[in-house]
Protein backbone atom coordinates (compact mmCIF):
# COMPACT_ATOMS: atom_id res chain seq x y z
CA UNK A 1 75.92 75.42 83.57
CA UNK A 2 74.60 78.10 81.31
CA UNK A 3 74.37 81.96 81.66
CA UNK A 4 70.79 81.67 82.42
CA UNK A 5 71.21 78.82 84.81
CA UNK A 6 74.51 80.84 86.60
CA UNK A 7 71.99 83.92 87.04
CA UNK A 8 69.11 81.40 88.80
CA UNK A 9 71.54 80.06 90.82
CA UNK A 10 73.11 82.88 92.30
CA UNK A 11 70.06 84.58 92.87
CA UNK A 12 68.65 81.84 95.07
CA UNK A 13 72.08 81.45 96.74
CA UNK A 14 72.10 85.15 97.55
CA UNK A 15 68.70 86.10 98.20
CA UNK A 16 68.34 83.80 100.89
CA UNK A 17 71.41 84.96 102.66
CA UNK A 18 69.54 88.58 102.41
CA UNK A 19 70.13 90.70 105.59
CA UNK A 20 67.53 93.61 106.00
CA UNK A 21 69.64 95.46 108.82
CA UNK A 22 72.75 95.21 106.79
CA UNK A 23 71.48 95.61 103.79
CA UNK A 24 70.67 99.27 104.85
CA UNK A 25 74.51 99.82 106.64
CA UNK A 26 75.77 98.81 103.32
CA UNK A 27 73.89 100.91 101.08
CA UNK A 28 74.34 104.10 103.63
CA UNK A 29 78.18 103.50 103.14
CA UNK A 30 77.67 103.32 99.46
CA UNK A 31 75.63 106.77 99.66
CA UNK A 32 72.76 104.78 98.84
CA UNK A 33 74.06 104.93 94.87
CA UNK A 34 72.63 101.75 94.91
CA UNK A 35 70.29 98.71 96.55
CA UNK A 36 72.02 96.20 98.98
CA UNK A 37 70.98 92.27 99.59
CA UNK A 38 73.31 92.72 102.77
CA UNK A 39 75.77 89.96 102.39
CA UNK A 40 79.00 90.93 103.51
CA UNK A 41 82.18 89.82 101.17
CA UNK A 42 83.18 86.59 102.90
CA UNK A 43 79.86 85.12 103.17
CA UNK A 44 79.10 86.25 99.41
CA UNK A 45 82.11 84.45 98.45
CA UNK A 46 81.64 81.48 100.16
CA UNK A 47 77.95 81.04 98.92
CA UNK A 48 78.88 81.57 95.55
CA UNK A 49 82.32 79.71 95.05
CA UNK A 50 81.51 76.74 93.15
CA UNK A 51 79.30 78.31 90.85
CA UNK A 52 82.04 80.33 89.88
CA UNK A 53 84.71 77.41 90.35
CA UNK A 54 82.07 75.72 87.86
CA UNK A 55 80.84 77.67 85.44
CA UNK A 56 81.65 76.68 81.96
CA UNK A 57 79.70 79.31 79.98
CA UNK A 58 81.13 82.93 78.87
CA UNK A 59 81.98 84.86 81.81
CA UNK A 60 81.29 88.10 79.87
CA UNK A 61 77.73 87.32 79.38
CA UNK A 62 76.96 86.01 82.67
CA UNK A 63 78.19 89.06 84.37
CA UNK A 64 76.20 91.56 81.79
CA UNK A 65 73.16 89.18 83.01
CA UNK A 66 74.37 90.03 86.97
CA UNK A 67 75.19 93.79 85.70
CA UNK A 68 71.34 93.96 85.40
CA UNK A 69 69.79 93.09 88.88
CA UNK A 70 69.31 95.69 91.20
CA UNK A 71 71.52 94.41 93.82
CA UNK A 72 74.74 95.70 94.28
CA UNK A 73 76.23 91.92 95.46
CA UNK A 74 75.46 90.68 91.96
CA UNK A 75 78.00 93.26 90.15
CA UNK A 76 80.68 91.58 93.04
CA UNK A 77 79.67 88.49 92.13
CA UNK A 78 79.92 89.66 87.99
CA UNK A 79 83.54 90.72 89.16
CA UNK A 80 84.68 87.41 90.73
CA UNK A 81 83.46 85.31 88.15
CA UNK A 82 85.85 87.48 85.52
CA UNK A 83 88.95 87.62 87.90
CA UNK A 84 88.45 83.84 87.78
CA UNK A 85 88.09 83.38 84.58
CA UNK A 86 90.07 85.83 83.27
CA UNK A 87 92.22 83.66 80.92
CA UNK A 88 89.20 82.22 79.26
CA UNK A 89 88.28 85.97 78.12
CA UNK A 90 91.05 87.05 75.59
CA UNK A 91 92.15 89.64 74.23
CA UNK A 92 88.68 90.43 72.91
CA UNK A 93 87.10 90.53 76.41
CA UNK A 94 88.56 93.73 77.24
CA UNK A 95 86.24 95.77 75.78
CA UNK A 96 83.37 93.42 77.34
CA UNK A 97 84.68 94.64 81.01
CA UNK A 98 85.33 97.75 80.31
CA UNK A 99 81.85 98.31 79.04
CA UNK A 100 80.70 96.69 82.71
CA UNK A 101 82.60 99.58 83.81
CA UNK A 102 80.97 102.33 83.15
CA UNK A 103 77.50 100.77 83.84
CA UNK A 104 76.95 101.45 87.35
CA UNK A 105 79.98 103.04 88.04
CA UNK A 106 81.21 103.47 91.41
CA UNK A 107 84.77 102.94 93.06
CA UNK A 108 84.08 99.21 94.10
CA UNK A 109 83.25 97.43 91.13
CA UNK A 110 85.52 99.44 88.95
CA UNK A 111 88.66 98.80 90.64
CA UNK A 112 87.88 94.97 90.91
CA UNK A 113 87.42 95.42 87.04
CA UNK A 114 90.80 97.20 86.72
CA UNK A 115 92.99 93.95 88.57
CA UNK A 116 90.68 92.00 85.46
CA UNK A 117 92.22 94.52 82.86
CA UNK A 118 95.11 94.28 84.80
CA UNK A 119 95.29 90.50 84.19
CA UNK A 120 94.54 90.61 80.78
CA UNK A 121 97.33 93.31 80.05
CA UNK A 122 99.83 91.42 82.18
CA UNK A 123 98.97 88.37 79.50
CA UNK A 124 98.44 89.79 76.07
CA UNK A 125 101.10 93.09 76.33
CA UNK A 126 99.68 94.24 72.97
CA UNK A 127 97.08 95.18 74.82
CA UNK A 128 99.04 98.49 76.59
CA UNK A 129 97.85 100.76 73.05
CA UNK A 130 94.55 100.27 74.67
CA UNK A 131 95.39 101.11 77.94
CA UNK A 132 97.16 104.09 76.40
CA UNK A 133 93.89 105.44 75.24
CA UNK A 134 92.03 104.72 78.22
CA UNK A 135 94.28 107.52 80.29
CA UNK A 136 92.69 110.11 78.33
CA UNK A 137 89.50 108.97 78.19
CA UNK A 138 86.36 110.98 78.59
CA UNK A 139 84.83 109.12 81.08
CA UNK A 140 86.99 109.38 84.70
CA UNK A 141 86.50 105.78 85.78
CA UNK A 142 88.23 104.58 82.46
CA UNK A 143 91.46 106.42 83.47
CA UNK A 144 91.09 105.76 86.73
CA UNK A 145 91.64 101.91 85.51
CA UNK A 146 94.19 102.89 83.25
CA UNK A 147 96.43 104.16 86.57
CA UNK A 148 95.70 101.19 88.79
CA UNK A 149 95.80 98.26 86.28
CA UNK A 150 99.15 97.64 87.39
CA UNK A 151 98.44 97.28 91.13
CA UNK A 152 100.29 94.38 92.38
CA UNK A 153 102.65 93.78 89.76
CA UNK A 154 105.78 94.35 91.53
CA UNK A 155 108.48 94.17 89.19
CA UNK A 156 106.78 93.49 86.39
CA UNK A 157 105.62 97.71 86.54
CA UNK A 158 106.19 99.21 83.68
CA UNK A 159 107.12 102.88 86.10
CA UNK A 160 107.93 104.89 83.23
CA UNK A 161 104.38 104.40 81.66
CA UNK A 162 102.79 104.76 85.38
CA UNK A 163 104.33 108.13 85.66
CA UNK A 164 103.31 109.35 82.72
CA UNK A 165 99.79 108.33 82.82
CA UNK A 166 99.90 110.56 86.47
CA UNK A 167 101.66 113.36 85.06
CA UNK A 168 98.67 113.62 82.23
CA UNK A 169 96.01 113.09 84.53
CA UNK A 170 98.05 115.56 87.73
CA UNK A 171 95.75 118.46 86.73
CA UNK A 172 92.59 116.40 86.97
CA UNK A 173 90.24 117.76 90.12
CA UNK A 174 88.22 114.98 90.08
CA UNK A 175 88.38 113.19 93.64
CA UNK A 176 88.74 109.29 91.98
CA UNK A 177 91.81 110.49 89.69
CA UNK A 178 93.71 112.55 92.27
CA UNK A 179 93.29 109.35 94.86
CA UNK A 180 94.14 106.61 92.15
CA UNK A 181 97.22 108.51 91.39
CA UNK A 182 98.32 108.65 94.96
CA UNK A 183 97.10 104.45 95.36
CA UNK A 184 99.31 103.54 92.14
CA UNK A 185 102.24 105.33 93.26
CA UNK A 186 101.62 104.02 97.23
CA UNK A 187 101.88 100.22 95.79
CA UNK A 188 105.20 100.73 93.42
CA UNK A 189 106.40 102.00 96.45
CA UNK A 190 106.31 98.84 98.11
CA UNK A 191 108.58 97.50 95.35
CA UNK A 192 110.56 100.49 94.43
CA UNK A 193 110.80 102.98 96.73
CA UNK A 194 113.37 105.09 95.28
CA UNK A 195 111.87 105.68 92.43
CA UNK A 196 108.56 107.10 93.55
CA UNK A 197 111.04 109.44 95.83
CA UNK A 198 112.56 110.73 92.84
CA UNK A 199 109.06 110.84 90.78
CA UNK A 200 107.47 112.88 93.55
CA UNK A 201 110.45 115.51 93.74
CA UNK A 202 110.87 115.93 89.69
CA UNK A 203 106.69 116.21 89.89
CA UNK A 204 106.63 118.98 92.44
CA UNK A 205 103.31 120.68 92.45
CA UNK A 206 101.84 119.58 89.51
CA UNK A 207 100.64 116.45 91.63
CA UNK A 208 97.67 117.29 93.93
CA UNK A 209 98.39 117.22 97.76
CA UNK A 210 95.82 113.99 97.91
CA UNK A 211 97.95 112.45 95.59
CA UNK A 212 101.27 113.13 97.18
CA UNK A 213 100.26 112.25 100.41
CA UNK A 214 98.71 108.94 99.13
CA UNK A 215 101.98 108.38 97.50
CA UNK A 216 104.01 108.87 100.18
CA UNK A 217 102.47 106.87 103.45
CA UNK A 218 104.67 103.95 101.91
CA UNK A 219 107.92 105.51 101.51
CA UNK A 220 109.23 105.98 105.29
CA UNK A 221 108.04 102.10 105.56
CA UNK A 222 110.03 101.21 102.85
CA UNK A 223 113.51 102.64 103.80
C-alpha cells in the first residue's frame, strides 16, 4: 500500500463513520481549534487498524499527507500509524515528527507525538543531545515534549535529566509547561516516589503551584 493509497483508504474508512452530532461535541471540547469527523477513539481505531497493521510505505510521509486534511481524526490517525511504526523511522525520523508537531499544534496530537519521540529516544540514546535542545526551545510544545518523552519508562527514567529540564522550564507561565511539569513528575512518582518527595522540597517555590500539585496527587498513593 502506498502513501497515496493509505490516505484514500482512510478517508473512505473514516468519512463514512462521520457523526454530525458528535462531530460538533468534539470540536466544542477542542475549543473549536479545529474541524471534527466525530469518530470517537475506539471506533477510529478499530476502522483503521489494518491499514496501519499493513502499511508498508514511509510512515513519515503518510502522516504529513493526513497532517493536511481538515479533520482533526486524521492527525490521530497520522499519530498511530508512527507509534506503530516507530522502529521503521530511525534516528532520522525525529525531526520528521517533530516538524508534525508544531503544525497544528494542540495538546492531543503533541503528546501522542512525544510517547513517538519517546520511543525513538528510548532506542537510539544518542538521540538525548536533541532532546537537550528541545527544552529550551522557542516554540512551547517542543519543550513540552522534551518533559514528557519519558512518560512510562519506569526505571529506565533518566530523573536527574527530568529534573533539570523542570527546573529550566519552573519559571515558564505558559499553562502547557507548568501542567507537563506537574504530569512528568506525577508518573516517576509511580515508580519512585521518594525521589519526587525530595525533588519537590529542594525545588520549593520555584515550581508553580499547578505543577506541584500535579506532582504530588501520586505521592500519598505511593507510600
Amino acid at each position: 500500500m502506498t502513501d497515496e493509497m493509505l490516505l484514500d483508504a482512510a478517508q473512505a474508512a473514516l468519512r463514512g463513520l462521520a457523526d454530525p452530532a458528535k462531530a460538533a461535541a468534539m470540536a466544542a471540547y477542542m475549543k473549536h481549534r479545529f474541524a471534527f469527523l466525530g469518530v470517537q477513539t475506539p471506533l477510529r481505531r478499530q476502522a483503521t487498524r489494518s491499514l496501519i497493521r499493513s502499511f508498508a510505505g514511509d510512515p513519515l510521509a503518510a502522516a504529513g499527507l493526513l497532517w493536511r486534511l481538515d479533520e482533526r481524526e486524521f492527525q490521530y490517525l497520522a499519530c498511530d500509524l508512527l507509534a506503530h511504526h516507530t522502529a521503521r523511522l530511525g534516528t532520522e525520523g525525529l525531526d520528521g515528527v517533530l516538524e508534525l508537531a508544531v503544525r497544528k499544534s494542540w495538546w492531543d496530537t503533541v503528546d501522542s507525538l512525544a510517547h513517538v519521540v519517546g520511543d525513538l529516544v528510548r532506542r537510539e540514546r544518542r538521540l538525548v543531545a536533541r532532546i537537550d535542545q528541545l527544552i529550551e526551545a522557542p516554540d512551547f510544545w517542543l519543550r513540552r515534549i522534551a518533559l514528557l518523552h519519558q512518560i512510562g519508562w519506569k526505571g529506565d527514567t533518566d530523573t536527574m535529566r527530568l529534573f533539570d529540564y523542570c527546573l529550566r522550564q519552573a519559571g515558564e507561565r505558559e499553562f502547557f509547561i507548568r501542567k507537563a511539569i506537574g504530569w512528568a513528575l506525577r508518573d516517576l512518582a509511580w515508580h519512585d516516589a521518594q525521589a519526587v518527595r525530595d525533588f519537590l522540597a529542594s525545588a520549593g517555590t520555584r515550581l508553580s503551584p499547578l505543577s506541584r500539585r500535579e506532582a504530588a496527587r501520586n505521592l500519598d498513593r505511593s507510600r
